[in-house]
N, C-alpha and C. Protein backbone atom coordinates (compact mmCIF):
# COMPACT_ATOMS: atom_id res chain seq x y z
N UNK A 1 0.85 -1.17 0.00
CA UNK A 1 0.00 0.00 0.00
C UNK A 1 0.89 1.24 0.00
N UNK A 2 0.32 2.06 -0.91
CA UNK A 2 1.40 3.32 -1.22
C UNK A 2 1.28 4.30 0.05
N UNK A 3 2.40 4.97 0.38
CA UNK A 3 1.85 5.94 1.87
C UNK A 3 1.00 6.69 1.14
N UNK A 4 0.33 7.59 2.31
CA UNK A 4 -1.12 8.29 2.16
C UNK A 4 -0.37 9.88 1.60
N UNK A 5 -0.83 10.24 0.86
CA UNK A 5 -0.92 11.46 0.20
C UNK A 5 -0.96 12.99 1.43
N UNK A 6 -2.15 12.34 1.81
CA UNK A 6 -2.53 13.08 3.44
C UNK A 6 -3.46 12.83 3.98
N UNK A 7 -2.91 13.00 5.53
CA UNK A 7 -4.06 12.40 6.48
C UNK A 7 -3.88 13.23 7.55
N UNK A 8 -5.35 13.31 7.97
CA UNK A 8 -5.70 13.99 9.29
C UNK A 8 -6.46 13.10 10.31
N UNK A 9 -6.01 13.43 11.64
CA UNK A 9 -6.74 12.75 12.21
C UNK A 9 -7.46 13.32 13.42
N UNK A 10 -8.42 13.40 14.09
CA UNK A 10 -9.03 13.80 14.95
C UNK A 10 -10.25 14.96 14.64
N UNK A 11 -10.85 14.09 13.46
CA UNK A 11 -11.13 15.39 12.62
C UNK A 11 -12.48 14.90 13.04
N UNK A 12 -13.40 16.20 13.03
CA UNK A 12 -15.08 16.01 13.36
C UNK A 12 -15.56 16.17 12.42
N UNK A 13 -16.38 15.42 11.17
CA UNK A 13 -16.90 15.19 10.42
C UNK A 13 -18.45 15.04 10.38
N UNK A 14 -18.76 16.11 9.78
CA UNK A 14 -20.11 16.70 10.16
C UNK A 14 -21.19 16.27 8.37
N UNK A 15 -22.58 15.80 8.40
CA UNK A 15 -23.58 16.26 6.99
C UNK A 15 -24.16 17.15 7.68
N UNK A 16 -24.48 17.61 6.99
CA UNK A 16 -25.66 19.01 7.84
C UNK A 16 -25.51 19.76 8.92
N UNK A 17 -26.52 19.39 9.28
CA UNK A 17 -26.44 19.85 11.15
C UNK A 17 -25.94 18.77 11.69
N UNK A 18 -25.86 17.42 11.35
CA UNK A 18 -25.40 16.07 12.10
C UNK A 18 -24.04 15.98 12.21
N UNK A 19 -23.53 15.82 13.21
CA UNK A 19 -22.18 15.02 13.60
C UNK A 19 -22.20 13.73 13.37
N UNK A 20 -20.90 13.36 12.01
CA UNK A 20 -21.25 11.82 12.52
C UNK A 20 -19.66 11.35 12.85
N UNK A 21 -18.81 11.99 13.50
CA UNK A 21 -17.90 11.70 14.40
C UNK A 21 -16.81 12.86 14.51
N UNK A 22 -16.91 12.74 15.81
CA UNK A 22 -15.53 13.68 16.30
C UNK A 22 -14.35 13.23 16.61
N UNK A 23 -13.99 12.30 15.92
CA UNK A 23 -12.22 12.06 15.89
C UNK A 23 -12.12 11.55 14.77
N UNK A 24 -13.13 11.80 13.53
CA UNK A 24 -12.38 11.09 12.52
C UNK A 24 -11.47 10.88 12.01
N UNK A 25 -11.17 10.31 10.83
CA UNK A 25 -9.76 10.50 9.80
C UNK A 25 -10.50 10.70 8.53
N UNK A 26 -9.42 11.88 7.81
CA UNK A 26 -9.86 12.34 6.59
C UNK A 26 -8.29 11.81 5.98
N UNK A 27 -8.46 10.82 5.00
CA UNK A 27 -7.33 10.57 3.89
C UNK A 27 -7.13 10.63 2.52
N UNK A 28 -6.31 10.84 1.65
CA UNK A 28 -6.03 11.21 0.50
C UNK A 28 -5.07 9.73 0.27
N UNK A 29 -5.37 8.79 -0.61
CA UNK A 29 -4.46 8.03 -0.62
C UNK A 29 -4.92 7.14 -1.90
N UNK A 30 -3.52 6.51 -3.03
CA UNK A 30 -4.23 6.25 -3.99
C UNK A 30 -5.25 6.59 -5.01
N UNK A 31 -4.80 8.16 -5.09
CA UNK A 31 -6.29 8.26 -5.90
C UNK A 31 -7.36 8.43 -5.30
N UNK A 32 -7.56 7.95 -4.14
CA UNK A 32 -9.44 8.49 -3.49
C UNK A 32 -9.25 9.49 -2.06
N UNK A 33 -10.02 9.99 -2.15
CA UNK A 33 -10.49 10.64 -0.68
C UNK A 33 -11.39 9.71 -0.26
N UNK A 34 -10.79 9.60 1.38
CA UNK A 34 -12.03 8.41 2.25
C UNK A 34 -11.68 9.25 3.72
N UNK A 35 -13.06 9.10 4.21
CA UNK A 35 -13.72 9.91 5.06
C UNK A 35 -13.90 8.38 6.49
N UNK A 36 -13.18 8.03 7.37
CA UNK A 36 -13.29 7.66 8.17
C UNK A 36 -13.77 8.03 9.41
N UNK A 37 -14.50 6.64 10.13
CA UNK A 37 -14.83 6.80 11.72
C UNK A 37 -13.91 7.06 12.72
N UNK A 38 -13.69 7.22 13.61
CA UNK A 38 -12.54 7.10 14.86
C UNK A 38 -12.39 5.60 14.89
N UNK A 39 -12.92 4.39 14.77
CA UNK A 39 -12.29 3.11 14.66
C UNK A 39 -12.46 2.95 13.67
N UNK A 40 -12.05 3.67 12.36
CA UNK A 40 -11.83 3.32 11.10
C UNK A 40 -12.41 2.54 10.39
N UNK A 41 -13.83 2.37 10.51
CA UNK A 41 -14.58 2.19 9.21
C UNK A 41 -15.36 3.29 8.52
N UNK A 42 -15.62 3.32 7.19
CA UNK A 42 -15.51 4.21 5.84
C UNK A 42 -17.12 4.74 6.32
N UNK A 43 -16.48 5.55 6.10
CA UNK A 43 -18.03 6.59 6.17
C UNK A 43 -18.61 6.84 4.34
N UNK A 44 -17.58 7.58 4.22
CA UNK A 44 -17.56 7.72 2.89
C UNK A 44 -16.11 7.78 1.92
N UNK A 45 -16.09 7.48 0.34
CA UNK A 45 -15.09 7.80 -0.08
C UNK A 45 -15.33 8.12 -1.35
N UNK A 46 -14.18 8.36 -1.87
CA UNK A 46 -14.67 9.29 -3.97
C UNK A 46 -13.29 8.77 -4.40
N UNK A 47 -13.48 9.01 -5.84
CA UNK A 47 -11.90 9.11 -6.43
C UNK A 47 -12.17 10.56 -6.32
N UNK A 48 -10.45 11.07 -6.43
CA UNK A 48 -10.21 12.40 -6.19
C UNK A 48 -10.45 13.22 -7.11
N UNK A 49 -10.68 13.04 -8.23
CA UNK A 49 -11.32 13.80 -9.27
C UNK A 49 -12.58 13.72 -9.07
N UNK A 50 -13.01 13.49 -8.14
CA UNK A 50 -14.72 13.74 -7.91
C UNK A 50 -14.91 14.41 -7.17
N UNK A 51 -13.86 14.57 -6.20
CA UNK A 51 -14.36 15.24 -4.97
C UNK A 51 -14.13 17.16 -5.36
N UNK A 52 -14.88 17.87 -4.49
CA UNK A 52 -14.89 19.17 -4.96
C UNK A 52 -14.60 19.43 -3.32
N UNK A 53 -13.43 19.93 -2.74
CA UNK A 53 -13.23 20.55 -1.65
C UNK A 53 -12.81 22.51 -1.51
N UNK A 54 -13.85 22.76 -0.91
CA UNK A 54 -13.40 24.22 -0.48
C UNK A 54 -13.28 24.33 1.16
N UNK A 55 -13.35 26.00 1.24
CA UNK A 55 -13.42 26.29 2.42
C UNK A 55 -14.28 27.30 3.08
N UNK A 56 -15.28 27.12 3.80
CA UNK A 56 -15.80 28.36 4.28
C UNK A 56 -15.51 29.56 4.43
N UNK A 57 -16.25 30.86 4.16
CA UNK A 57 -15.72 31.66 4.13
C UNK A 57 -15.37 32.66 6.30
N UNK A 58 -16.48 31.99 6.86
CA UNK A 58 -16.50 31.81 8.23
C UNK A 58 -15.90 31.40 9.37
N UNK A 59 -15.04 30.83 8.68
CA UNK A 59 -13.90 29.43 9.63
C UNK A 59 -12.83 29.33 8.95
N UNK A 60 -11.38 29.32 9.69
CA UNK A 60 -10.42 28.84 9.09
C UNK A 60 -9.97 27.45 9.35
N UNK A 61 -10.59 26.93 10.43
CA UNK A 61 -10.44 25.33 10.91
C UNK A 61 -10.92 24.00 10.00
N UNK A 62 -12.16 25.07 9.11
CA UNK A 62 -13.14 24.11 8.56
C UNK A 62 -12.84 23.84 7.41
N UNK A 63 -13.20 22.70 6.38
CA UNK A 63 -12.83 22.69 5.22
C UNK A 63 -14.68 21.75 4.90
N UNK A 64 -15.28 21.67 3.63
CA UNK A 64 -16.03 21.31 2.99
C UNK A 64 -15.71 20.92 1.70
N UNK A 65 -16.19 19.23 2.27
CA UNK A 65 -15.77 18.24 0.70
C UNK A 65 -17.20 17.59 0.49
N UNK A 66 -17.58 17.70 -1.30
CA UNK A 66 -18.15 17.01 -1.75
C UNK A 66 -18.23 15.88 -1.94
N UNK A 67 -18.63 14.63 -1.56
CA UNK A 67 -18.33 13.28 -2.28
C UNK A 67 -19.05 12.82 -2.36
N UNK A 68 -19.89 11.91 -3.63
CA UNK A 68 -20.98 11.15 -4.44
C UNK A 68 -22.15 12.00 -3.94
N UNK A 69 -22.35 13.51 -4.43
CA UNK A 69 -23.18 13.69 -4.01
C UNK A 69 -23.63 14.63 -2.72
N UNK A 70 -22.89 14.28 -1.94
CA UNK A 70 -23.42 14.58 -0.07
C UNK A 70 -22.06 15.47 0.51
N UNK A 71 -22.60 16.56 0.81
CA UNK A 71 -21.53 17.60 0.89
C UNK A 71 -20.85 17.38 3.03
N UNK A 72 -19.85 16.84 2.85
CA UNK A 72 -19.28 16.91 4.75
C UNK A 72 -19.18 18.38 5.10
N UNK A 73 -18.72 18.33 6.49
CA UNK A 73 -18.08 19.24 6.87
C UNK A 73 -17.35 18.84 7.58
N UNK A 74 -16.32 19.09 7.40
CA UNK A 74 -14.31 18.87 8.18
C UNK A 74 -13.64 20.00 9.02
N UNK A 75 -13.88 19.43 10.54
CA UNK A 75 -13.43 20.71 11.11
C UNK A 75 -11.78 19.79 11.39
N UNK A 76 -10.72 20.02 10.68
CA UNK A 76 -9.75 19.92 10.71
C UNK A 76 -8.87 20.85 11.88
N UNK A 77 -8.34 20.57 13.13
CA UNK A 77 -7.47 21.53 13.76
C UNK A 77 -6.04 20.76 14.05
N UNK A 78 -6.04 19.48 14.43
CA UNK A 78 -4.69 18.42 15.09
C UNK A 78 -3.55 18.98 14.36
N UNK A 79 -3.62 19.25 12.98
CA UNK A 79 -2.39 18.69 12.23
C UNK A 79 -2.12 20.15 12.03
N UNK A 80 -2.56 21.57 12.58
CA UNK A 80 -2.04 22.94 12.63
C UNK A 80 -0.58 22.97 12.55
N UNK A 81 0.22 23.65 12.24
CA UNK A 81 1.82 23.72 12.80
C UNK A 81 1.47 24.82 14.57
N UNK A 82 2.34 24.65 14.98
CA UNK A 82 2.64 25.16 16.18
C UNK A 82 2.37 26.37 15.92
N UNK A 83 1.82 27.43 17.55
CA UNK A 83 1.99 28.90 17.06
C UNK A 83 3.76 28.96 16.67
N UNK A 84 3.59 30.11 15.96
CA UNK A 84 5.07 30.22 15.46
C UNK A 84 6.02 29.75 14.12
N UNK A 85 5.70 28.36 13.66
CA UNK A 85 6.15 27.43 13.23
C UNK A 85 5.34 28.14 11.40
N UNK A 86 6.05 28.06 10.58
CA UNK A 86 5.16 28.18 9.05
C UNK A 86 4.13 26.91 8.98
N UNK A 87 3.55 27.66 8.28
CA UNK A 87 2.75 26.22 7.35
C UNK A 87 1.33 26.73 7.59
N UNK A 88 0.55 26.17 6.77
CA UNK A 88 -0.84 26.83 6.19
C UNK A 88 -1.68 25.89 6.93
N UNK A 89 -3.05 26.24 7.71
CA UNK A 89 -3.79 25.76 8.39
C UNK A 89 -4.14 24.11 7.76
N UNK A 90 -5.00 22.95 8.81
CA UNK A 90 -4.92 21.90 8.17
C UNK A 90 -6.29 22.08 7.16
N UNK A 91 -6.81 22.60 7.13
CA UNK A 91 -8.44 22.72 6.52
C UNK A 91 -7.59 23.44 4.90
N UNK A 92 -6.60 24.24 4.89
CA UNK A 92 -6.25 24.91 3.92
C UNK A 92 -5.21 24.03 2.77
N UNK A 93 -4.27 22.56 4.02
CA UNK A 93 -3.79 21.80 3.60
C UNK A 93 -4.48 20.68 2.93
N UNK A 94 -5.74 20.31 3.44
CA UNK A 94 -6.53 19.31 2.93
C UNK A 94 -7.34 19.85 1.42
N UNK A 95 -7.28 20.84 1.69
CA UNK A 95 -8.14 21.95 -0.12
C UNK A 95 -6.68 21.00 -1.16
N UNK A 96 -6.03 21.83 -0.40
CA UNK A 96 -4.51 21.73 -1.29
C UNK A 96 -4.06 20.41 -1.45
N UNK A 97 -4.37 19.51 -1.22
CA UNK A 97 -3.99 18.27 -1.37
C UNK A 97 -4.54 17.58 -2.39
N UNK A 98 -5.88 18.00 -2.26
CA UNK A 98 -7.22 17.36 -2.98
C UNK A 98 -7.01 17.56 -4.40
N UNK A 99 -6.39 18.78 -4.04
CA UNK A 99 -6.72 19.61 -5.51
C UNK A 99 -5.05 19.64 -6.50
N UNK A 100 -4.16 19.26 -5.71
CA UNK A 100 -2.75 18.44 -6.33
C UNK A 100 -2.78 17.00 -6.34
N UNK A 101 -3.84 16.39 -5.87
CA UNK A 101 -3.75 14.97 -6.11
C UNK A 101 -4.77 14.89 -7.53
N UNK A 102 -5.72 15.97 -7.69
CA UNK A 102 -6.69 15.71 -8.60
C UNK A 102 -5.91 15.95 -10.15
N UNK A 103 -4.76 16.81 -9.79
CA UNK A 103 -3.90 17.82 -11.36
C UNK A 103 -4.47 18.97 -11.56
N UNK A 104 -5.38 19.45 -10.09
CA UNK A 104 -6.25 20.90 -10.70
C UNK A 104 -5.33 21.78 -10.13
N UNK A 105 -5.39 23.11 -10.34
CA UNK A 105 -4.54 24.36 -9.61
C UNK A 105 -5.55 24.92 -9.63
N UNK A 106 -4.92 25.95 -8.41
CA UNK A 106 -5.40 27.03 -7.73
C UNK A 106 -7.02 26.66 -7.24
């Protein structure tokens, strides 16, 4: 199995108004985005050219991914860099991943 592209973990993964877990894992690996439980079974997953991820304009923690359809919400914070430290929020890293694993820019 090829390493993961990117992964977050402790991520609260929201449809709607519903929570359907607060420690998930959000991964990029092989070609798909898959949307895990905290004991790691698949909530949901896409190939990465399907998925459409942005970011709220309200939140910098949050990120919003499309997949088959049913839009999440990803409040990404674990994988922040330190105060101090460079590097672009994880909600801003997971856009960016999606969207270099897919061949899209900007």
């Amino acid at each position: 199995m090829a390493e993961p592209e990117f992964t977050a973990k402790g991520v609260r993964i929201g449809k709607r108004l519903r929570s359907l877990t607060r420690a998930g894992q959000v991964r990029i690996s092989e070609g798909r985005v898959q949307l895990l439980t905290s004991y790691g079974s698949e909530i949901d997953s896409a190939p990465v050219q399907a998925v459409r991820a942005s970011k709220p304009w309200f939140s910098d923690d949050r990120a919003l991914a499309d997949l088959n359809g049913t839009r999440y919400s990803l409040t990404l914070g674990e994988n922040d860099p330190a105060p101090g430290q460079p590097g672009p929020p994880a909600a801003r890293r997971f856009i960016e991943a999606v969207r270099k694993a897919a061949g899209r820019r900007g």
